[in-house]
C-alpha atoms as a PDB file:
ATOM      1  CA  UNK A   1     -23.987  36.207   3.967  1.00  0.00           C
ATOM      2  CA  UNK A   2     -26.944  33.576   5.018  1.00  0.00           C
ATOM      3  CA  UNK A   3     -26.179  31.915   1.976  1.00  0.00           C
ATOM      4  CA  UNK A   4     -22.504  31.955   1.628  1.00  0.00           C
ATOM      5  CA  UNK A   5     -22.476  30.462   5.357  1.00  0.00           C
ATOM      6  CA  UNK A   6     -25.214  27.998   4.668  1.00  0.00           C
ATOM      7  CA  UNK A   7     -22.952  26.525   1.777  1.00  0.00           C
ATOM      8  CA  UNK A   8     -19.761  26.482   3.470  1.00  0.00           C
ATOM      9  CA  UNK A   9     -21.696  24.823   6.821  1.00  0.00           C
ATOM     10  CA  UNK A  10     -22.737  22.009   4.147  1.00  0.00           C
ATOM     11  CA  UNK A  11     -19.168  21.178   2.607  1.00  0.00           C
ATOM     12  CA  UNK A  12     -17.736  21.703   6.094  1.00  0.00           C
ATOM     13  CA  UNK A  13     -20.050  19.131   7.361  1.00  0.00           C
ATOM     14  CA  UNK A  14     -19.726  16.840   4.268  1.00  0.00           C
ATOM     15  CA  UNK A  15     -16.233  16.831   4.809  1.00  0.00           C
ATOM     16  CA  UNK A  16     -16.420  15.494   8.047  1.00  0.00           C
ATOM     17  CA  UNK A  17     -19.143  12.856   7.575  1.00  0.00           C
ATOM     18  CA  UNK A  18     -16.748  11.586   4.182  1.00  0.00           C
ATOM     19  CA  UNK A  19     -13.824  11.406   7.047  1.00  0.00           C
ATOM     20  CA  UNK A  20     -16.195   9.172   9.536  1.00  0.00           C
ATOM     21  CA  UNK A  21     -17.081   7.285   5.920  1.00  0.00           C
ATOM     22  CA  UNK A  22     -12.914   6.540   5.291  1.00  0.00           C
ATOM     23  CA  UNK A  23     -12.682   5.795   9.053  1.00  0.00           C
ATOM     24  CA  UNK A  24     -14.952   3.011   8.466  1.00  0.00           C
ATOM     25  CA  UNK A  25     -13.426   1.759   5.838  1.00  0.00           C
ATOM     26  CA  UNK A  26      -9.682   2.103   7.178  1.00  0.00           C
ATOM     27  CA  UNK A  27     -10.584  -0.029  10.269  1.00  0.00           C
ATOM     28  CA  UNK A  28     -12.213  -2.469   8.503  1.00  0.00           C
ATOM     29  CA  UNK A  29      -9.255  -3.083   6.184  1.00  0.00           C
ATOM     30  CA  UNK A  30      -6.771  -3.026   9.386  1.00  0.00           C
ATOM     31  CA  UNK A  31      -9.171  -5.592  10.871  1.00  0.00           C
ATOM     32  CA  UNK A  32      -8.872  -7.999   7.558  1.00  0.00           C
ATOM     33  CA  UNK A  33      -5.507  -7.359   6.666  1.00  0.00           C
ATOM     34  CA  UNK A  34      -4.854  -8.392  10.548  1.00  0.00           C
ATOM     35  CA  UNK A  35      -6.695 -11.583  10.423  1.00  0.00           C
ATOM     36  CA  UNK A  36      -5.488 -12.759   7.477  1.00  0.00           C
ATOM     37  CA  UNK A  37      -1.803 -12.059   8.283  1.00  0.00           C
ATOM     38  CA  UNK A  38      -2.287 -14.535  11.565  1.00  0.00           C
ATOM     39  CA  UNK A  39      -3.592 -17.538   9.465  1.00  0.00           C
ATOM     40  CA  UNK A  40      -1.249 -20.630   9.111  1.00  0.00           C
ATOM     41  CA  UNK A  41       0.590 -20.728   5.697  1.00  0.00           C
ATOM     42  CA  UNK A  42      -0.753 -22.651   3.008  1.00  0.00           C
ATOM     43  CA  UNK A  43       0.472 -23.866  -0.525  1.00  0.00           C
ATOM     44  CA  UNK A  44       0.259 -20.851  -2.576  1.00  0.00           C
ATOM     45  CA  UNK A  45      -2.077 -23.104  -4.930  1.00  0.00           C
ATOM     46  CA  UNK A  46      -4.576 -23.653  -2.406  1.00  0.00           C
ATOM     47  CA  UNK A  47      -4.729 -20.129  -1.678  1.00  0.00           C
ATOM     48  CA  UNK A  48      -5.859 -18.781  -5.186  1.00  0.00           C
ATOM     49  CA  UNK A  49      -8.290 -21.634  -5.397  1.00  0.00           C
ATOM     50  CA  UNK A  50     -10.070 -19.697  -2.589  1.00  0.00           C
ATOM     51  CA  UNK A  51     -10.820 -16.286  -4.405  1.00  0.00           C
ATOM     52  CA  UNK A  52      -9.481 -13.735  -5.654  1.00  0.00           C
ATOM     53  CA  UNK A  53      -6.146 -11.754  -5.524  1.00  0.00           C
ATOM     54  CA  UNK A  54      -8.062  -8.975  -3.386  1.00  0.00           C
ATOM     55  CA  UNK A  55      -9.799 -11.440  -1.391  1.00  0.00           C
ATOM     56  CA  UNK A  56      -6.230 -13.519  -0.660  1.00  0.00           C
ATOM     57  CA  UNK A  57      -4.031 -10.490  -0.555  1.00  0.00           C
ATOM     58  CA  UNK A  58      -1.808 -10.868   2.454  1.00  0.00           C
ATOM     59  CA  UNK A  59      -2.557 -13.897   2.787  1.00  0.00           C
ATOM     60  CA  UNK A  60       0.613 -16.358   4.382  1.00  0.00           C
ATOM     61  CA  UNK A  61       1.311 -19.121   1.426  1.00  0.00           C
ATOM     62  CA  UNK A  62       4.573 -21.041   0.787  1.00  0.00           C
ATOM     63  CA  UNK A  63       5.873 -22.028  -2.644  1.00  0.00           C
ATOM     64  CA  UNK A  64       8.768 -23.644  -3.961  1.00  0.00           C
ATOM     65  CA  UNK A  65      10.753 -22.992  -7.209  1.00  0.00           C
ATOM     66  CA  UNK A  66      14.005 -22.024  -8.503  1.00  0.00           C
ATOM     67  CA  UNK A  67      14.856 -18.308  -8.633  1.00  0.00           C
ATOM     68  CA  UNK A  68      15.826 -16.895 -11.994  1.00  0.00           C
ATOM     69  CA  UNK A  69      18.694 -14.316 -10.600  1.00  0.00           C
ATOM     70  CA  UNK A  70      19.384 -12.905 -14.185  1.00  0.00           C
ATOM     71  CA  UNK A  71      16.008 -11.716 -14.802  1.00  0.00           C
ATOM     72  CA  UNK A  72      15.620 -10.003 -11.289  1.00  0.00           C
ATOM     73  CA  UNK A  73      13.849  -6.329 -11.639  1.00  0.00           C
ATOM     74  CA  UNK A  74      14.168  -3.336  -9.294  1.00  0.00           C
ATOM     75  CA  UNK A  75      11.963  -1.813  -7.841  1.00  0.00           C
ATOM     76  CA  UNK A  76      12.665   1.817  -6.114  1.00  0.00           C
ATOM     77  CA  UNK A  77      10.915   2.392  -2.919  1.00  0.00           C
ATOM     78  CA  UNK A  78      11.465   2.883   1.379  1.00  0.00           C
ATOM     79  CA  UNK A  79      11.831   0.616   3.515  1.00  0.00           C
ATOM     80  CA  UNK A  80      10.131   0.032   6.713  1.00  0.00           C
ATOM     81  CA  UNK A  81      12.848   2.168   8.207  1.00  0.00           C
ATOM     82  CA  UNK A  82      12.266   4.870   5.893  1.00  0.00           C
ATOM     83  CA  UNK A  83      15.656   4.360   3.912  1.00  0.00           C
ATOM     84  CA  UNK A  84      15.358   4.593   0.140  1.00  0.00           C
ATOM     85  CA  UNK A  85      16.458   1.450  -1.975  1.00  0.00           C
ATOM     86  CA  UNK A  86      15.168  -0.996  -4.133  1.00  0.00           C
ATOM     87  CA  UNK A  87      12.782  -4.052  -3.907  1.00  0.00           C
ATOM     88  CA  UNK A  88      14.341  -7.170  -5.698  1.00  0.00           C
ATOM     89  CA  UNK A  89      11.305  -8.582  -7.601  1.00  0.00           C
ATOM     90  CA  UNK A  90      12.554 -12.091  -9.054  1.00  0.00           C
ATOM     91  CA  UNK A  91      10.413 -14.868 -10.904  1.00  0.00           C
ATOM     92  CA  UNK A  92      10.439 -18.161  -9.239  1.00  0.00           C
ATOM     93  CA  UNK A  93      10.142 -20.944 -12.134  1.00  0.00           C
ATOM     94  CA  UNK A  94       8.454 -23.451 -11.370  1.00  0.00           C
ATOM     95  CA  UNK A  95       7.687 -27.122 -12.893  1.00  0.00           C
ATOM     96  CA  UNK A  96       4.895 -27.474 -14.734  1.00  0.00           C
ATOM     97  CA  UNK A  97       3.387 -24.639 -12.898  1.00  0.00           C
ATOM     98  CA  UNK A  98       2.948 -20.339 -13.047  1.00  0.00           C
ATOM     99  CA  UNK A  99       5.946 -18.787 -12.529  1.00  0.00           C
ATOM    100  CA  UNK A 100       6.027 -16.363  -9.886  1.00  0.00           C
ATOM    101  CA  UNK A 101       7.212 -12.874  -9.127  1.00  0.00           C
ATOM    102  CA  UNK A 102       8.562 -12.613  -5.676  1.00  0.00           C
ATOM    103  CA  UNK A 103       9.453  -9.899  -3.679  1.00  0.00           C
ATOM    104  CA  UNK A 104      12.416 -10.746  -2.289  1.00  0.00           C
ATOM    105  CA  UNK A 105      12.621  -7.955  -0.249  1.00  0.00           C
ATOM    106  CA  UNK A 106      14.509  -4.782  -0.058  1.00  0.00           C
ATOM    107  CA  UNK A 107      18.539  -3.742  -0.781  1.00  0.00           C
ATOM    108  CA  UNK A 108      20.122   0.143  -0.255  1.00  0.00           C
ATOM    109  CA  UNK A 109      21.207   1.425  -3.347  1.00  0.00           C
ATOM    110  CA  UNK A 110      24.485   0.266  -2.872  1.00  0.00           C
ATOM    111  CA  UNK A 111      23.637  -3.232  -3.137  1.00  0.00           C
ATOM    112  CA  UNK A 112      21.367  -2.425  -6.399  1.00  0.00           C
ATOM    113  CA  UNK A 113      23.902  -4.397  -8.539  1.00  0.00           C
ATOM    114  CA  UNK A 114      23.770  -8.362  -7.841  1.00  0.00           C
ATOM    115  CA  UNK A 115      27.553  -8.696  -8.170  1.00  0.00           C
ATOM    116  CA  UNK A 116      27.719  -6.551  -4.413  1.00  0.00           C
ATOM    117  CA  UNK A 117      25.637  -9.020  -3.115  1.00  0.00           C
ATOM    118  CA  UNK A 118      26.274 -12.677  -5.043  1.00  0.00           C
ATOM    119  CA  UNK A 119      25.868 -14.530  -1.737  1.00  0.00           C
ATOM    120  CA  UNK A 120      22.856 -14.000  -1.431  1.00  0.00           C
ATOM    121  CA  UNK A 121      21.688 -15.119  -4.994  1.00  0.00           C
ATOM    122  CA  UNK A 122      20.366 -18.413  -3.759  1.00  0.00           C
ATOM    123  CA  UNK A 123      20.654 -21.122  -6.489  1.00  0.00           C
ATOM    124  CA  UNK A 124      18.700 -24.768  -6.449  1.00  0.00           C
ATOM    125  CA  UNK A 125      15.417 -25.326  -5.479  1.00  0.00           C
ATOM    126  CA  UNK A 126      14.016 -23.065  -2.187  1.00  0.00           C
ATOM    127  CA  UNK A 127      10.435 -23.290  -0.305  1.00  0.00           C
ATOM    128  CA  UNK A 128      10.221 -19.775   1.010  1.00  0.00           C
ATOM    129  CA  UNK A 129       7.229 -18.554   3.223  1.00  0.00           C
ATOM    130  CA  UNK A 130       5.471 -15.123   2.310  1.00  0.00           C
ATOM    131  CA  UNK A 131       2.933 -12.884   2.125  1.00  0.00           C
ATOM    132  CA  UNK A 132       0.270 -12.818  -1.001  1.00  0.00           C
ATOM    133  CA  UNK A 133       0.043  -9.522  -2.652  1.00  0.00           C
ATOM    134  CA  UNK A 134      -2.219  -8.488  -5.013  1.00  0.00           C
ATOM    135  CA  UNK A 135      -1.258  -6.428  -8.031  1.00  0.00           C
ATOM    136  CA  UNK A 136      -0.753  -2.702  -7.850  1.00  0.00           C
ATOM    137  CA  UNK A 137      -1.428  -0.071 -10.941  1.00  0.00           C
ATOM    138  CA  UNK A 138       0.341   2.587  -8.881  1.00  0.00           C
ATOM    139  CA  UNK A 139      -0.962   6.040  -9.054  1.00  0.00           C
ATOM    140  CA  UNK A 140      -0.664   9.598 -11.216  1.00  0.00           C
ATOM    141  CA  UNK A 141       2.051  10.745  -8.848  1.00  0.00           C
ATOM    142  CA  UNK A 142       4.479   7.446  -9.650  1.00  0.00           C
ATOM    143  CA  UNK A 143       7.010   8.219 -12.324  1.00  0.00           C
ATOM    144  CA  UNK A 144       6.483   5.117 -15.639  1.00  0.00           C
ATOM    145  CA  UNK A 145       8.465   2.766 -15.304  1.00  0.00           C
ATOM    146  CA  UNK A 146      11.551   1.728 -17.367  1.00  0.00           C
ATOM    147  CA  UNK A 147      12.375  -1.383 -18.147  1.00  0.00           C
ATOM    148  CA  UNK A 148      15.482  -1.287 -20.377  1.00  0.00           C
ATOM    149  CA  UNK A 149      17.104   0.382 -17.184  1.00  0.00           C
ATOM    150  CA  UNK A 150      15.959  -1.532 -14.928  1.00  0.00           C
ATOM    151  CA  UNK A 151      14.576   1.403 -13.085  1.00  0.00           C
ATOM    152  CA  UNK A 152      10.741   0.183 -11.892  1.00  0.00           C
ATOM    153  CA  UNK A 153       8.279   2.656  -9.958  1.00  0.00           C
ATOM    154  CA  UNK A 154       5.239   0.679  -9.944  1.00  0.00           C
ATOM    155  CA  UNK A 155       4.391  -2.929  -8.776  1.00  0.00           C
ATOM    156  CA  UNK A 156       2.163  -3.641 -11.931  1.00  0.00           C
ATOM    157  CA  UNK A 157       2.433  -7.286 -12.168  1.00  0.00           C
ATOM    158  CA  UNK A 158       0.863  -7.301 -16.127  1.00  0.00           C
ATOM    159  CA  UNK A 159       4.072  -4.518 -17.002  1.00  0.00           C
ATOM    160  CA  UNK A 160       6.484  -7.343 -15.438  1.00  0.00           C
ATOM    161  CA  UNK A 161       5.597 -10.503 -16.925  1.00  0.00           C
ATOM    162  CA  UNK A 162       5.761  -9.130 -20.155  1.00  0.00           C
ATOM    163  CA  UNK A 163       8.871  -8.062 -19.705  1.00  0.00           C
ATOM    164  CA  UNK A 164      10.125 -11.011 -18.081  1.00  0.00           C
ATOM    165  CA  UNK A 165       8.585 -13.100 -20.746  1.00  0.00           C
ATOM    166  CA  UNK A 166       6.224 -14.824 -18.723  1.00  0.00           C
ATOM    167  CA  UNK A 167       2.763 -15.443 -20.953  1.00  0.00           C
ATOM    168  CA  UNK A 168       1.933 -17.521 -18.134  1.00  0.00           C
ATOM    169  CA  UNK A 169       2.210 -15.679 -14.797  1.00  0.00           C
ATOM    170  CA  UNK A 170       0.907 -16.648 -11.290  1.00  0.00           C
ATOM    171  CA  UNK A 171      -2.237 -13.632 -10.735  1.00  0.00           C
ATOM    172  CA  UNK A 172      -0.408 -12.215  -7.520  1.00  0.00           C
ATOM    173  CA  UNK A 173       3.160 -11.624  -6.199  1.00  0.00           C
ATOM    174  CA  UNK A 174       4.709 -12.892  -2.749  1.00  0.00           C
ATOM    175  CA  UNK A 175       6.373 -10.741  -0.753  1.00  0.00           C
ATOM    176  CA  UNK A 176       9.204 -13.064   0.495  1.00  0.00           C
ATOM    177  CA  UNK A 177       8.917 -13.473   5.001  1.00  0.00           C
ATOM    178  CA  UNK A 178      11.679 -11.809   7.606  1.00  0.00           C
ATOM    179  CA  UNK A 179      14.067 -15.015   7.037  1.00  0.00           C
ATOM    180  CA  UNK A 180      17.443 -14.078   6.573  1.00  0.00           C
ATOM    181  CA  UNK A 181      19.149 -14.587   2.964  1.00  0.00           C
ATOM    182  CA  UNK A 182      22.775 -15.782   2.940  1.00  0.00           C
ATOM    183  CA  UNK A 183      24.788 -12.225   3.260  1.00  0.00           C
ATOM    184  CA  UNK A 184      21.562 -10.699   4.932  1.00  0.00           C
ATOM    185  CA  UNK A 185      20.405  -9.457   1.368  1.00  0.00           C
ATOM    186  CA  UNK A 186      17.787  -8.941   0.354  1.00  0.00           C
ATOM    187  CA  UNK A 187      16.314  -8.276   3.642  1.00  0.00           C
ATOM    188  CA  UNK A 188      12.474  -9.369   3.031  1.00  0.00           C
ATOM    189  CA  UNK A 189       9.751  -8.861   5.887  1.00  0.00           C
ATOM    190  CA  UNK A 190       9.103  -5.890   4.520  1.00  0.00           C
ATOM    191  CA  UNK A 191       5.103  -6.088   3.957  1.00  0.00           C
ATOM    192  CA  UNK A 192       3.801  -2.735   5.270  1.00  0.00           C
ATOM    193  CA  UNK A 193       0.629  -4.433   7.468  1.00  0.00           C
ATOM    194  CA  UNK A 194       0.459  -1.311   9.857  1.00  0.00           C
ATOM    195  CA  UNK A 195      -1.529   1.622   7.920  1.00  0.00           C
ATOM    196  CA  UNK A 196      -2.047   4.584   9.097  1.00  0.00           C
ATOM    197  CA  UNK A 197      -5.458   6.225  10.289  1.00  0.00           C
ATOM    198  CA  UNK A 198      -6.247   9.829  10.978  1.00  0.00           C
ATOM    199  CA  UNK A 199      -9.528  10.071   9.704  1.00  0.00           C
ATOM    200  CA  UNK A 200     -10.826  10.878  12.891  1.00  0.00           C
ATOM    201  CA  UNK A 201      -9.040  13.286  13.282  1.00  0.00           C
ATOM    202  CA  UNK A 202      -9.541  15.061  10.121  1.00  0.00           C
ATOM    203  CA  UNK A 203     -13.345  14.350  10.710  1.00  0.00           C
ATOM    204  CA  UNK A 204     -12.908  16.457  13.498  1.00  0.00           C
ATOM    205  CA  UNK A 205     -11.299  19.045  12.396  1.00  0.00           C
ATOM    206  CA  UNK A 206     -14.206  19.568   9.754  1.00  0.00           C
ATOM    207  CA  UNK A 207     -16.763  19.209  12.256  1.00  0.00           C
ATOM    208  CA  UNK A 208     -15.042  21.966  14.568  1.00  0.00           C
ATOM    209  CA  UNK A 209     -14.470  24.537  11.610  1.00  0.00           C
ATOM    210  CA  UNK A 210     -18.471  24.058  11.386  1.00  0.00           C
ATOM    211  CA  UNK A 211     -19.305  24.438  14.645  1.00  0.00           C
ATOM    212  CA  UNK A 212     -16.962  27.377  14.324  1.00  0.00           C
ATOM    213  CA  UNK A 213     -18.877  28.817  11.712  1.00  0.00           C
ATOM    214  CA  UNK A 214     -21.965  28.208  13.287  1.00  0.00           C
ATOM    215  CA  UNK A 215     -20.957  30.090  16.108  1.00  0.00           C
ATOM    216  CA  UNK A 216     -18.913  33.383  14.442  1.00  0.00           C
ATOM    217  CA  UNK A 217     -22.497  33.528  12.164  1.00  0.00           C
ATOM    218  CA  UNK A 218     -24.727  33.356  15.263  1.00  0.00           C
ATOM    219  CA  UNK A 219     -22.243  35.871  17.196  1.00  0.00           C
ATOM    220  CA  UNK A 220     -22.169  38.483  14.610  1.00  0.00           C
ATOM    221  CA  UNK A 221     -26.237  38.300  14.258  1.00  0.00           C
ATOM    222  CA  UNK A 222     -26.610  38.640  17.503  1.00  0.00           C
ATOM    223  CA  UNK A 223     -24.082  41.582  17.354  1.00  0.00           C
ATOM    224  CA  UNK A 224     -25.838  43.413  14.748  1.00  0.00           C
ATOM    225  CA  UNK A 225     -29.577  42.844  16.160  1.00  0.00           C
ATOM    226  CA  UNK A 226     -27.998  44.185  19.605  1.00  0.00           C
ATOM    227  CA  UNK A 227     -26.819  47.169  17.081  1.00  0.00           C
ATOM    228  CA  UNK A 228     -30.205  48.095  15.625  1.00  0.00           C
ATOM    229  CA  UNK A 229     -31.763  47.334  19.209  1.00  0.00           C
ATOM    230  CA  UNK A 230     -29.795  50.487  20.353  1.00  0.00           C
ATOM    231  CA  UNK A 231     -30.118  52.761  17.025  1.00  0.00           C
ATOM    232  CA  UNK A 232     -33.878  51.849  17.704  1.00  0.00           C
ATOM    233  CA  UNK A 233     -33.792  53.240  21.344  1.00  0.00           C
ATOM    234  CA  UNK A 234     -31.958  55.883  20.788  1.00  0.00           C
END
């Protein structure tokens, strides 16, 4: 039983201090991700001359270009309300420089078919303000995606601009800023900045289920020794 209650005391306690370890980490990236979001924009150019995408993710940047509507992929997902819909990811050509894949924010389901929302398919030449995003592989739990239905799970930026046909792609995305489209849609502002953090208090959870352990193993010692105390006397 010394044994058994020694091991469990260790992976209880590990537990906890790996908890305290992602705490660490969690506020650290809350702290970042909220000082870069509070810089000034700059020229999307100048940004990714100043590291790389991890280093510049959500970083403000503004860039101009004309948005290829046809082309436009979407991308299933919540948005910050919770409601499922898709993200309308759509390459912004640009002159003479990397076409880029912006996020122009989020649509309900309804609205999934660009004829339902045509006024908001802005045509000419737009400067839009946004957020840089780094590319995402997506996870084990994320369905493939499929690109000859239009029906896209992950944001993998390599899986897009081969599809779109762009050898030549800007590194990161840009999640498009809260101003309104013509129509209202796509509504864009929808850069999740505001993560959430309980590893304190699954730190101490493990830390109480040892101290718990600690104490039923001390109690039923002292319960047996009290035990052969009396056999003894008797």
């Amino acid at each position: 039983m010394t044994i058994a209650a020694l091991v469990a005391l260790i992976i209880l306690v590990g537990l906890g201090n790996w908890q305290m370890q992602r705490l660490a980490w969690k506020e650290a990236l809350i702290a970042q991700v909220t000082a870069r979001v509070e810089l000034p924009p700059a020229p999307l150019a100048e940004v990714l001359s100043q590291g790389t995408p991890d280093e510049i993710t959500y970083r403000p940047v503004t860039v101009s270009g004309v948005f290829d509507h046809g082309r436009e992929i979407h991308l299933f997902g919540q948005n910050l309300d919770g409601f499922a819909g898709y993200f309308i990811y759509t390459p912004l050509m640009r002159a003479n420089e990397p076409t880029v894949i912006v996020n122009r924010g989020f649509v309900p389901t309804p609205l999934k078919d660009p004829a339902a929302r045509l006024v908001g398919q802005i045509e000419g030449r737009v400067t839009l303000t946004g957020l840089v995003r780094a590319p995402r592989a997506g996870n084990a739990f994320q369905p493939q995606n499929d690109a000859d239905r239009n029906e896209w799970f992950r944001a993998n930026l390599n899986e897009m601009a081969s599809h779109l046909g762009e050898a030549i792609a800007a590194p990161v995305f840009v999640d498009a800023g809260p101003t309104p489209n013509p129509g209202g849609w796509p509504q864009g502002g929808q850069t999740r900045i505001n993560f959430r953090n309980s590893h304190l208090g699954y730190a101490l959870t493990w830390y109480g289920l040892a101290v718990t352990l600690l104490g039923v193993y001390i109690a039923v010692h002292i319960g047996a020794a009290r035990i052969g105390f009396k056999r003894r006397k008797a």
